[in-house]
Protein backbone atom coordinates (compact mmCIF):
# COMPACT_ATOMS: atom_id res chain seq x y z
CA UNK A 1 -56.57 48.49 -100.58
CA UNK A 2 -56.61 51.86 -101.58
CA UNK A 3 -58.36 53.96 -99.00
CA UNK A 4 -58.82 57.23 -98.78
CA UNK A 5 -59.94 59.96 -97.36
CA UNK A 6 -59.04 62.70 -94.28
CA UNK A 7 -59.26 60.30 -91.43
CA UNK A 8 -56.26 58.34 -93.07
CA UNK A 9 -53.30 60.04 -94.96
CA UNK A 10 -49.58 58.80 -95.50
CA UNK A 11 -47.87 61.65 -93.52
CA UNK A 12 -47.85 63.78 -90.99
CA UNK A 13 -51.51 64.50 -90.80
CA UNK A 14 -52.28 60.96 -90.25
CA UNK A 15 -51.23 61.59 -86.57
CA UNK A 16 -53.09 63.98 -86.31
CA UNK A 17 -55.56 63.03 -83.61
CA UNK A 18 -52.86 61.17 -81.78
CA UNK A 19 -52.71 63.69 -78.72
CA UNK A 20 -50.70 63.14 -75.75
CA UNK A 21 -51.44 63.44 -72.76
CA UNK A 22 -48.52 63.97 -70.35
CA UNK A 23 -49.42 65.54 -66.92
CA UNK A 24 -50.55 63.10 -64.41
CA UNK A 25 -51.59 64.29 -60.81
CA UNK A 26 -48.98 63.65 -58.43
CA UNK A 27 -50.02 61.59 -55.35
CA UNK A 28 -51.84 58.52 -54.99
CA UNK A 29 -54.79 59.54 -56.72
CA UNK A 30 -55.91 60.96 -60.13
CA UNK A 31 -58.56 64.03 -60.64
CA UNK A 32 -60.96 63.59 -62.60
CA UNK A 33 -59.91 65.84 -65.38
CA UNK A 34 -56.40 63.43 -65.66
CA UNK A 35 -58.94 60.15 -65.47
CA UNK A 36 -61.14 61.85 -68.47
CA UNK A 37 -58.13 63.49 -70.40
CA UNK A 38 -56.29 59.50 -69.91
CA UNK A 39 -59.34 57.51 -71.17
CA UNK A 40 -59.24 59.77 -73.93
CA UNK A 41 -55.40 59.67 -75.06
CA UNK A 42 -56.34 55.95 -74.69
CA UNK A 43 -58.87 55.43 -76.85
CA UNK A 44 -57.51 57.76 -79.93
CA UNK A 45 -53.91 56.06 -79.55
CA UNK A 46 -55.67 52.20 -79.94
CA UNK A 47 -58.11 53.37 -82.35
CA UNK A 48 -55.16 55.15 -84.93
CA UNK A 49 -53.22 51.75 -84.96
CA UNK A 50 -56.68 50.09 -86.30
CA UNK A 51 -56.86 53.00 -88.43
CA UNK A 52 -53.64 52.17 -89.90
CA UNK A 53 -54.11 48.27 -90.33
CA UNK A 54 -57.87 49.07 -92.10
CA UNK A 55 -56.68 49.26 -95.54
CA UNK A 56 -55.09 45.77 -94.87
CA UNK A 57 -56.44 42.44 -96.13
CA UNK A 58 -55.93 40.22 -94.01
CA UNK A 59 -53.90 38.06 -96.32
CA UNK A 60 -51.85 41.78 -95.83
CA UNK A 61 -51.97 41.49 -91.97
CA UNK A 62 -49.81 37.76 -91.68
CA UNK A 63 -46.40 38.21 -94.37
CA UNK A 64 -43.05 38.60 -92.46
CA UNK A 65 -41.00 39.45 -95.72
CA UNK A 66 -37.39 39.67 -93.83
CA UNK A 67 -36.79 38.67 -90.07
CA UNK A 68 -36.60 42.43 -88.75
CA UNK A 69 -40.00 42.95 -89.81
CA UNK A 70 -42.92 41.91 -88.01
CA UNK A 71 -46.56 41.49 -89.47
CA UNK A 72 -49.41 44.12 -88.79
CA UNK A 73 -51.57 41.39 -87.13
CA UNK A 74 -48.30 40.86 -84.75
CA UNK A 75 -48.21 44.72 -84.08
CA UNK A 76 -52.08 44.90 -83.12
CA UNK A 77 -51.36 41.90 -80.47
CA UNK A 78 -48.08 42.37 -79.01
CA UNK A 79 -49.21 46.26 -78.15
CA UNK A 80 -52.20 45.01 -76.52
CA UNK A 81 -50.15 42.54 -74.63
CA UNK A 82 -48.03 44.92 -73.11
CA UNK A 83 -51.40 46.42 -71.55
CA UNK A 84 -52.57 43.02 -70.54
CA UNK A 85 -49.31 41.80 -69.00
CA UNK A 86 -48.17 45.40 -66.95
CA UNK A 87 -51.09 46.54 -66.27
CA UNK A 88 -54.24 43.90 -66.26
CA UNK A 89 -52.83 40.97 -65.21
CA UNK A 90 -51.62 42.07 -62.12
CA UNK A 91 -55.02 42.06 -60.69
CA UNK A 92 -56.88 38.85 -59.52
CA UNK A 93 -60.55 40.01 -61.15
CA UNK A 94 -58.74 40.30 -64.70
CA UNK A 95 -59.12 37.03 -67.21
CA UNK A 96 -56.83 37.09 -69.80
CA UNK A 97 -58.53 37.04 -73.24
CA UNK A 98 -56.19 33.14 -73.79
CA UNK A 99 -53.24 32.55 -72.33
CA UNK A 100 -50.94 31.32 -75.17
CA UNK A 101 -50.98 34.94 -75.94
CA UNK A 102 -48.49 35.74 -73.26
CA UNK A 103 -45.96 33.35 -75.34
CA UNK A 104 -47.21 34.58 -79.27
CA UNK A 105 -46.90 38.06 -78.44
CA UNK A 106 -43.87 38.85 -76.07
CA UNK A 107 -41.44 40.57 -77.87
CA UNK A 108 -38.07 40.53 -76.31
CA UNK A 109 -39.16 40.59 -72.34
CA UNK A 110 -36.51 38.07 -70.83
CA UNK A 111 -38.03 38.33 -67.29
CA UNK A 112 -41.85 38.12 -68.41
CA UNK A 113 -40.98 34.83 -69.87
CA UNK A 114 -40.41 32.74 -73.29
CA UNK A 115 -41.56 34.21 -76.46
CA UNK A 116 -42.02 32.98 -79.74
CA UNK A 117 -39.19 33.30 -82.03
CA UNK A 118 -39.03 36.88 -83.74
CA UNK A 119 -38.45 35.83 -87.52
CA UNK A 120 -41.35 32.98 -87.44
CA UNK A 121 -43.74 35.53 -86.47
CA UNK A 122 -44.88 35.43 -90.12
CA UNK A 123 -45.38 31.64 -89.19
CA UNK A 124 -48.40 32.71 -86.91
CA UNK A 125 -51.42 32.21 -89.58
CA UNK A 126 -53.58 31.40 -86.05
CA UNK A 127 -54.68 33.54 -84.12
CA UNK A 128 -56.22 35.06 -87.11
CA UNK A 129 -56.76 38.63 -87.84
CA UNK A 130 -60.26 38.50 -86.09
CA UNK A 131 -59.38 36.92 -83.17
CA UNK A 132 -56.38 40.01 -82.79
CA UNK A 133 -59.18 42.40 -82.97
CA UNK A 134 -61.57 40.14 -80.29
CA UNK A 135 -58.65 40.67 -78.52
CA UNK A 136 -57.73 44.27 -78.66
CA UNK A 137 -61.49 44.71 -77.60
CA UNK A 138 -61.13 42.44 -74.73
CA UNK A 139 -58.56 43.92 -73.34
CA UNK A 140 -59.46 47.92 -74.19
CA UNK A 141 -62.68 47.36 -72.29
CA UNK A 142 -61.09 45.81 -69.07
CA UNK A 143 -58.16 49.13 -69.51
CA UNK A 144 -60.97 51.45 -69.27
CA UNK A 145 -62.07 50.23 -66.58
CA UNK A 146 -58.79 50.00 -64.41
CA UNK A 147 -58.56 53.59 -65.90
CA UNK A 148 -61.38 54.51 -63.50
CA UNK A 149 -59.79 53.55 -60.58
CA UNK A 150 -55.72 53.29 -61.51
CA UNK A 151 -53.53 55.44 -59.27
CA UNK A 152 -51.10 57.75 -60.87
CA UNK A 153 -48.28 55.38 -60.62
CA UNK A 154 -50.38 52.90 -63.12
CA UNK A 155 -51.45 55.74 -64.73
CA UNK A 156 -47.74 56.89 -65.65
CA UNK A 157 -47.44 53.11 -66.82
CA UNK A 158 -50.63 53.66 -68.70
CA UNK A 159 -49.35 56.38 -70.89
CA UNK A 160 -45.78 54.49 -71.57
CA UNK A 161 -47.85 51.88 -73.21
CA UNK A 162 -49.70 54.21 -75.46
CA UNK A 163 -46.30 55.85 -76.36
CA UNK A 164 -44.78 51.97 -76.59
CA UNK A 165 -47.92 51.48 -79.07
CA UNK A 166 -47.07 54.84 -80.79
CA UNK A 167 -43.83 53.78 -81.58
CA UNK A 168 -45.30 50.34 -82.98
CA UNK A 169 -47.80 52.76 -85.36
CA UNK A 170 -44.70 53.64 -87.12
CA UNK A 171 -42.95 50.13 -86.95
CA UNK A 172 -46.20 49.13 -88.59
CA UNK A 173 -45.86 51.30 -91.49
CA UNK A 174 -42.23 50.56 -92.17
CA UNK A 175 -42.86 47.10 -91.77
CA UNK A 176 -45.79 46.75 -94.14
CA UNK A 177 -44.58 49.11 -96.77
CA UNK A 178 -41.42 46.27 -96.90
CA UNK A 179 -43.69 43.93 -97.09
CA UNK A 180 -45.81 45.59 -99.97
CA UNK A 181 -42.08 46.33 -101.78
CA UNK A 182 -41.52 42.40 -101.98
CA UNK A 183 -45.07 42.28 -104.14
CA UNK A 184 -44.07 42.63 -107.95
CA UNK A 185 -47.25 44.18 -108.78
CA UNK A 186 -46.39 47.48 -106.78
CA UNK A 187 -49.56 47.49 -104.50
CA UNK A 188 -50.66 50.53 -103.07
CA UNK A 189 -50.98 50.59 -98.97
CA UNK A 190 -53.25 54.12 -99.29
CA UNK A 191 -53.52 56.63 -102.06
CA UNK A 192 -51.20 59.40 -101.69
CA UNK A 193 -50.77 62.21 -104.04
CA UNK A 194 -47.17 63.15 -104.01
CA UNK A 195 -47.00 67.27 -104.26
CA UNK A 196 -43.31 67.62 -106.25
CA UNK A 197 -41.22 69.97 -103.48
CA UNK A 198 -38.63 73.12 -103.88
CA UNK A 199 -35.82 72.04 -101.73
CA UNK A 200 -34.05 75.19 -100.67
CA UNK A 201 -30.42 75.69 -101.36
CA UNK A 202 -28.04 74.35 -99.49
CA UNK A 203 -26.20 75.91 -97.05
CA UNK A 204 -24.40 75.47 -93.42
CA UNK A 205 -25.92 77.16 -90.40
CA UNK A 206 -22.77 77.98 -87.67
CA UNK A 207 -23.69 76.30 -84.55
CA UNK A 208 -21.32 77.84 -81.31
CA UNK A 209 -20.18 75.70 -79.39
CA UNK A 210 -19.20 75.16 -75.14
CA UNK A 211 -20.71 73.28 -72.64
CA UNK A 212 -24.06 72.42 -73.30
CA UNK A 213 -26.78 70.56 -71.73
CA UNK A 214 -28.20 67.18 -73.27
CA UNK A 215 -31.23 65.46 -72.42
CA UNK A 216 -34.45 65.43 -71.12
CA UNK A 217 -35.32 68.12 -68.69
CA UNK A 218 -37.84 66.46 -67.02
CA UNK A 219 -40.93 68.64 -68.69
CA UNK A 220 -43.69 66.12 -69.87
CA UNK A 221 -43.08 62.58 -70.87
CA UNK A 222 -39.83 60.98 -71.90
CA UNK A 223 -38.25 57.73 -72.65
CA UNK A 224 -35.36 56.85 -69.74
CA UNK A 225 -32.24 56.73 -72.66
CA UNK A 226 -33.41 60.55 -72.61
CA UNK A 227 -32.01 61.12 -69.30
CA UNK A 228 -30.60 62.46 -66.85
CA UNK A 229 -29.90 65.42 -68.38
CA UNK A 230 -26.07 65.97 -67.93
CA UNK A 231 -23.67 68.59 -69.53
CA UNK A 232 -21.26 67.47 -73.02
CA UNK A 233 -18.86 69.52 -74.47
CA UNK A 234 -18.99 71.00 -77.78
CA UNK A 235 -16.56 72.44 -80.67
CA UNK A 236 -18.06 75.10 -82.81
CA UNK A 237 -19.73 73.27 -86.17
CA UNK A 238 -21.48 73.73 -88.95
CA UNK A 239 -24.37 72.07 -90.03
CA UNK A 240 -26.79 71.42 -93.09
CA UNK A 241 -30.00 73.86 -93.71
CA UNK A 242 -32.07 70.51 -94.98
CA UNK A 243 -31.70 67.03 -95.55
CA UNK A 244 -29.75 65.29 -98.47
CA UNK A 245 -31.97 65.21 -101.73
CA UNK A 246 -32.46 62.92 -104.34
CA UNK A 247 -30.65 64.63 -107.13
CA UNK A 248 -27.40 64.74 -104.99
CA UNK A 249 -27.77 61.58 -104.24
CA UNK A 250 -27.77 60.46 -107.79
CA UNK A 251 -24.82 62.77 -107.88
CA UNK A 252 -22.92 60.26 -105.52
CA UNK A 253 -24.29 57.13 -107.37
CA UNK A 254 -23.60 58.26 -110.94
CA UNK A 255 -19.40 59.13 -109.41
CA UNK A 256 -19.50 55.60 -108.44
CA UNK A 257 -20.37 56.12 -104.79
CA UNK A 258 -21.63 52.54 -104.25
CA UNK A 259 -18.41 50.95 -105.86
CA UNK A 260 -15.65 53.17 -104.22
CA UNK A 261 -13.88 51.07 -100.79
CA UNK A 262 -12.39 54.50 -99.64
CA UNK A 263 -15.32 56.19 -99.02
CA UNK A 264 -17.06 53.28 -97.14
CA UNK A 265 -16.68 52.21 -93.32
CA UNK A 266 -14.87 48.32 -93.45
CA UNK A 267 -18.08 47.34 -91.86
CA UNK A 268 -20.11 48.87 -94.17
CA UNK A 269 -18.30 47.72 -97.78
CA UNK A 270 -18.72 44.55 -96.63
CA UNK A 271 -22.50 45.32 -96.48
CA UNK A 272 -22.79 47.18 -100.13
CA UNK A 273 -20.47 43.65 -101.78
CA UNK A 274 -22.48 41.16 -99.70
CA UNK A 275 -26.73 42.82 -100.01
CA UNK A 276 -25.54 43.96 -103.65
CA UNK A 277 -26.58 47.83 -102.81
CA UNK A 278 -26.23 50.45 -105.47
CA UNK A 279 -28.78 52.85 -104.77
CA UNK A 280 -31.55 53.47 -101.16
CA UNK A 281 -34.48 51.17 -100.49
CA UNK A 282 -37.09 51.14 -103.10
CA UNK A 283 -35.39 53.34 -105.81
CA UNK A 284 -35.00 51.58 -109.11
CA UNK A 285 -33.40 52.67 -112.32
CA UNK A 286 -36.01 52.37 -115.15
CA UNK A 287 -33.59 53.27 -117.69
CA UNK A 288 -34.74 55.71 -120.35
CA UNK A 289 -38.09 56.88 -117.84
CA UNK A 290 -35.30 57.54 -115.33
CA UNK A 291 -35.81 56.86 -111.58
CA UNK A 292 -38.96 55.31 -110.03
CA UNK A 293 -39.32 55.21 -105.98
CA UNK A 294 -41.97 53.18 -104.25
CA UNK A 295 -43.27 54.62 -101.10
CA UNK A 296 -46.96 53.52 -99.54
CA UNK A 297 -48.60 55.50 -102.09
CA UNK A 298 -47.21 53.31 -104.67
CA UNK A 299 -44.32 53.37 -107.09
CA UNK A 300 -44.37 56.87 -108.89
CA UNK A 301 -40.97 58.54 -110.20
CA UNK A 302 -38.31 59.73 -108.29
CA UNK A 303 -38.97 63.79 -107.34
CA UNK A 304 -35.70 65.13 -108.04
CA UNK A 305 -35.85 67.26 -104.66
CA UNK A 306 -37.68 65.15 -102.38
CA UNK A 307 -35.05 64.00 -99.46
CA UNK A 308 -33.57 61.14 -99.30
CA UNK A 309 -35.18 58.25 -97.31
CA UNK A 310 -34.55 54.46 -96.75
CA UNK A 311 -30.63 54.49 -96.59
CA UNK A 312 -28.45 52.66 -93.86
CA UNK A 313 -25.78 54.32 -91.41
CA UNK A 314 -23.05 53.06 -94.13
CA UNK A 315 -24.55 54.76 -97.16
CA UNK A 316 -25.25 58.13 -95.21
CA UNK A 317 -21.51 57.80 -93.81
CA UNK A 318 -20.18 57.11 -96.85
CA UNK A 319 -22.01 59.57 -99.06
CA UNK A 320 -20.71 62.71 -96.36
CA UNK A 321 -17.51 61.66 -96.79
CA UNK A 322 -17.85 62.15 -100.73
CA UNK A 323 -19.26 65.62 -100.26
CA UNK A 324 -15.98 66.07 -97.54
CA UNK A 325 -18.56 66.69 -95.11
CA UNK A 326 -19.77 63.88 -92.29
CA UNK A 327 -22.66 63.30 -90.10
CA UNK A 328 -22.96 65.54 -86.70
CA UNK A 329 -22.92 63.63 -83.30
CA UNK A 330 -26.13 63.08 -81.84
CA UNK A 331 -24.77 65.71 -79.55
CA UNK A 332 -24.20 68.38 -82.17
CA UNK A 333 -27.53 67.72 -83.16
CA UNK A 334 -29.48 67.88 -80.56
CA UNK A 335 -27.70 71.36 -80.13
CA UNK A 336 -28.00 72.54 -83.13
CA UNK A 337 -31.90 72.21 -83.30
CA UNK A 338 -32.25 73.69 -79.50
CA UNK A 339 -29.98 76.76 -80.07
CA UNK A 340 -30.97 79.88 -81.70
CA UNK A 341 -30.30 79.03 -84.86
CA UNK A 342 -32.48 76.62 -85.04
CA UNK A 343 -34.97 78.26 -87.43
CA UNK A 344 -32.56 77.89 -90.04
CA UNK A 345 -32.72 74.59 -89.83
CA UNK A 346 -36.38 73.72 -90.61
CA UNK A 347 -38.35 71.81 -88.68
CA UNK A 348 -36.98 68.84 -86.78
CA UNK A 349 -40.06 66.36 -87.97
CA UNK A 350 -38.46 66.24 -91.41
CA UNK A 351 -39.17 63.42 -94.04
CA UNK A 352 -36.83 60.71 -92.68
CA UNK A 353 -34.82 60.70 -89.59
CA UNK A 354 -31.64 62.02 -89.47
CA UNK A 355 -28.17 59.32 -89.32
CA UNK A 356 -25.46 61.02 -86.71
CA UNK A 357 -22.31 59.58 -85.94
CA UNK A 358 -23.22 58.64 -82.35
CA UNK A 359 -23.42 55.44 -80.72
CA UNK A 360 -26.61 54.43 -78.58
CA UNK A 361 -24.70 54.31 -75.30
CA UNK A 362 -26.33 55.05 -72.36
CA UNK A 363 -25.85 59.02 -70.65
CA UNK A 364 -23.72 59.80 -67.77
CA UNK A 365 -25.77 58.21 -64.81
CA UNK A 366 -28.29 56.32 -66.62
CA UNK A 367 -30.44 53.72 -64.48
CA UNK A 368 -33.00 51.85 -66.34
CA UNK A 369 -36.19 51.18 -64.12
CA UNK A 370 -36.68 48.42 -61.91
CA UNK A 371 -38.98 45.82 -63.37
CA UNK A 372 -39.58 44.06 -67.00
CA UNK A 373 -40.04 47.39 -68.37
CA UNK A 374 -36.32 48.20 -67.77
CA UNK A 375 -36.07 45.88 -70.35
CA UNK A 376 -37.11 48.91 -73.07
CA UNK A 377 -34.45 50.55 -74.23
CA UNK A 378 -31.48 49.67 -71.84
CA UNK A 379 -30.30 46.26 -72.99
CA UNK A 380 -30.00 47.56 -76.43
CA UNK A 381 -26.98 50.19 -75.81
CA UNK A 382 -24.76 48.04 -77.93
CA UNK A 383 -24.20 47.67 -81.80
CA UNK A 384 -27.00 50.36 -82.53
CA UNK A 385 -26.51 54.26 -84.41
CA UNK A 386 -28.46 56.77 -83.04
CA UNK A 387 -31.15 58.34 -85.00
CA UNK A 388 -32.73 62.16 -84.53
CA UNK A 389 -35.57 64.26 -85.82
CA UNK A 390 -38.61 61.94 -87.10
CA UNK A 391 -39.97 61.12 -90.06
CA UNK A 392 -43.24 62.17 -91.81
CA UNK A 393 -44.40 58.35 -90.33
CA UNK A 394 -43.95 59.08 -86.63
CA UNK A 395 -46.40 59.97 -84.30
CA UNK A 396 -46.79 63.46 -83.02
CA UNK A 397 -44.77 63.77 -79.73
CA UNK A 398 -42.02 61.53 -80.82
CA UNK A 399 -39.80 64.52 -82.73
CA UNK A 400 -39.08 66.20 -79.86
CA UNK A 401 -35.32 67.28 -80.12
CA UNK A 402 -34.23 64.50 -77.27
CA UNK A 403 -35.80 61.77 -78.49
CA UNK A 404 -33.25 58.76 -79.33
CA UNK A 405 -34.13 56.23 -82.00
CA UNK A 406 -31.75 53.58 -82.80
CA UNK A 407 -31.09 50.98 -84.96
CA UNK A 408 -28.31 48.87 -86.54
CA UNK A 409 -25.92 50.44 -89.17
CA UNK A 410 -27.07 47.83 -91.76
CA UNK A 411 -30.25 48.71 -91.33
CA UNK A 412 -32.29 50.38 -94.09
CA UNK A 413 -36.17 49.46 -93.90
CA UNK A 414 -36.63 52.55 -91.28
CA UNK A 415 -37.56 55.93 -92.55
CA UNK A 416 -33.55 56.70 -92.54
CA UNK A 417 -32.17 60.18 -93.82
CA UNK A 418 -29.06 62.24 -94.31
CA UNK A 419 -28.38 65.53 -92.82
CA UNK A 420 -24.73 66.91 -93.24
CA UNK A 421 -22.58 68.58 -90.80
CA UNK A 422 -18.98 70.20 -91.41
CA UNK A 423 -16.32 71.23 -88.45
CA UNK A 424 -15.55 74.44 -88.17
CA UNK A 425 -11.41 75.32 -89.31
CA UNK A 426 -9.78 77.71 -86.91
């Protein structure tokens, strides 16, 4: 289970042949450059996802280890059910591969119809990992060929479900790296030779502010919580050169951080009393060797300078306020990394994405599409932080500076960072 080699690396080059294709032809039909350039993003998008469940046994494939995560075997099937369901079976020549699939695999589609529970998906020994893959085949062959013939309007649905499945490549990797924490033995997912870093000194980058556009702006592909593009406005602010690393993090710990109720949200010291936290995901204190982090590579010890990953809403909240700093709005942020300051900032596909202080509410204006697949993003505008930047996990084309990921406050399995932002005094 240790595989290794240029095809397959933890990090950003392991998306590396994930390209995207994002102009369609307008009209009813597609040219044949689109049609050749389409089958293409296709195939490289499904292949990378078997790519990344290859160094899996397929004892690997099956454990749910908490009820947010899903197994890999689930992640092969349910993102070659959304092909089969939106796109294939639609048309009367296509015979789905077995039809208790539609049940086993829906995720969280109200209007498609029942779906198995989400935490017994770990539950689902049959069908086994070789009747996912029968599966993924069945299915790829009969999406080539509607490929061929699709109109543009399928086609547009065509590339949503390779970003859908891009965004599952990364699920997969959080997931199973969970699921590979809950081993005792420390198993390694892939070898990974972690290079020690230099983070740079820190420092705050003035941001001006005014009104400002947000959003999508309609160039290439985009989720719909990315639009419309409407105006917000902004106070001047400062904001951090780099993310939050490890040895100021074990600054915050070693004051007591974890065990201080006025630096924590209400919400959020209930969380640190009631899950027992007192340090991020997968750091442990070995005592007189120090720190020890496991990450898919393994355990190895903790690089002093690495940035901090695997931490909820709550800790990053908690652990600005000790600094007497906070987190920028998802606003700020986006801002910040568009404006012309932005090359102070580093790149925005950083280790771990980025905490803000924002809300996933919808924008001003915001319609979800008509159908199931208005079911995406929409109905989850409630109870959810928003996330920005990327992580070295996520696909290519999923950092852009607009792109929203959410996720509970609690949560802390997702590749989860802090950057720091301060307000400006006048």
């Amino acid at each position: 289970m240790d595989r290794s080699g240029p095809e397959l690396r933890v990090g950003r080059s392991l998306f590396r042949d994930s390209r995207q294709v994002t102009a369609l032809a307008t009209g009813p039909s597609l040219d044949a450059d689109a049609r050749v350039a389409l089958h293409d993003h296709y195939g490289r998008v499904r292949d990378l996802t078997e790519d990344l469940a290859a160094p899996l046994s397929d004892e690997d494939q099956v454990v749910q280890s908490m009820p947010d995560v899903s197994p890999t075997k689930w992640h092969r099937a349910h993102t070659t059910w959304f092909f089969e369901t939106f796109l294939l079976s639609p048309r009367d020549k296509y015979t789905a591969f077995d039809p208790a699939y539609a049940y086993l695999f829906n995720s969280y589609y109200e209007t498609v119809g029942p779906r198995h529970p989400r935490p017994q998906r770990g539950l689902l020994s049959r069908p086994s990992v070789a009747d996912v893959s029968r599966y993924r085949a069945h299915v790829d062959a009969a999406m080539h060929e509607l490929i061929d013939s699709c109109d543009s309007e399928a086609a547009a649905l065509v590339v949503l479900g390779l970003h859908h499945e891009q965004q599952h490549q990364e699920l997969l990797l959080m997931d199973i790296k969970h699921v590979l924490h809950c081993n005792p033995t420390d198993p390694v997912y892939i070898r990974d030779a972690h290079v020690p870093v230099r983070a740079a000194p820190t420092s705050f980058v003035t941001v001006a502010g005014g009104n400002c556009e947000i959003g999508h702006d309609g160039n290439g592909f985009s989720f719909d919580n990315e639009r419309p593009r409407h105006v917000v406005h902004l106070e001047p602010m400062k904001i951090a050169n780099r993310l939050v690393c490890a040895h100021e993090y074990l600054e915050f710990i070693a004051d007591d951080g974890y065990r201080r109720p006025e630096l924590w949200l209400s919400d959020g010291w209930y969380a640190v009393q009631g899950n027992g936290w007192d340090a991020p995901l997968y750091w442990r204190d070995d005592g007189a060797d120090g720190w020890s982090v496991f990450t898919l590579g393994g355990r190895r010890a903790l690089d002093p300078n690495e940035p901090v990953v695997h931490v909820s809403h709550y800790e990053a909240d908690a652990y600005a306020r000790w600094r007497g700093a906070r987190l920028p709005t998802e606003f700020e942020w986006e801002h910040a990394v568009g404006c012309s300051a932005s090359d102070a900032l580093g790149a925005i596909d950083d280790i771990a994405w980025q905490w803000t202080s924002s809300a996933y509410l919808p924008y001003p204006r915001f319609r979800p599409p008509v159908g199931a697949v208005g079911e995406y993003n929409g109905k989850f505008m409630s109870g959810q932080m928003t996330l920005r930047g990327g992580a070295a996990e996520t696909p290519l084309g999923h950092t852009r500076r607009t792109y929203r990921n959410f996720f509970p406050p609690a949560s802390r399995w997702m590749f989860g960072g802090v950057r720091l932002a301060q307000d400006v005094m006048s």
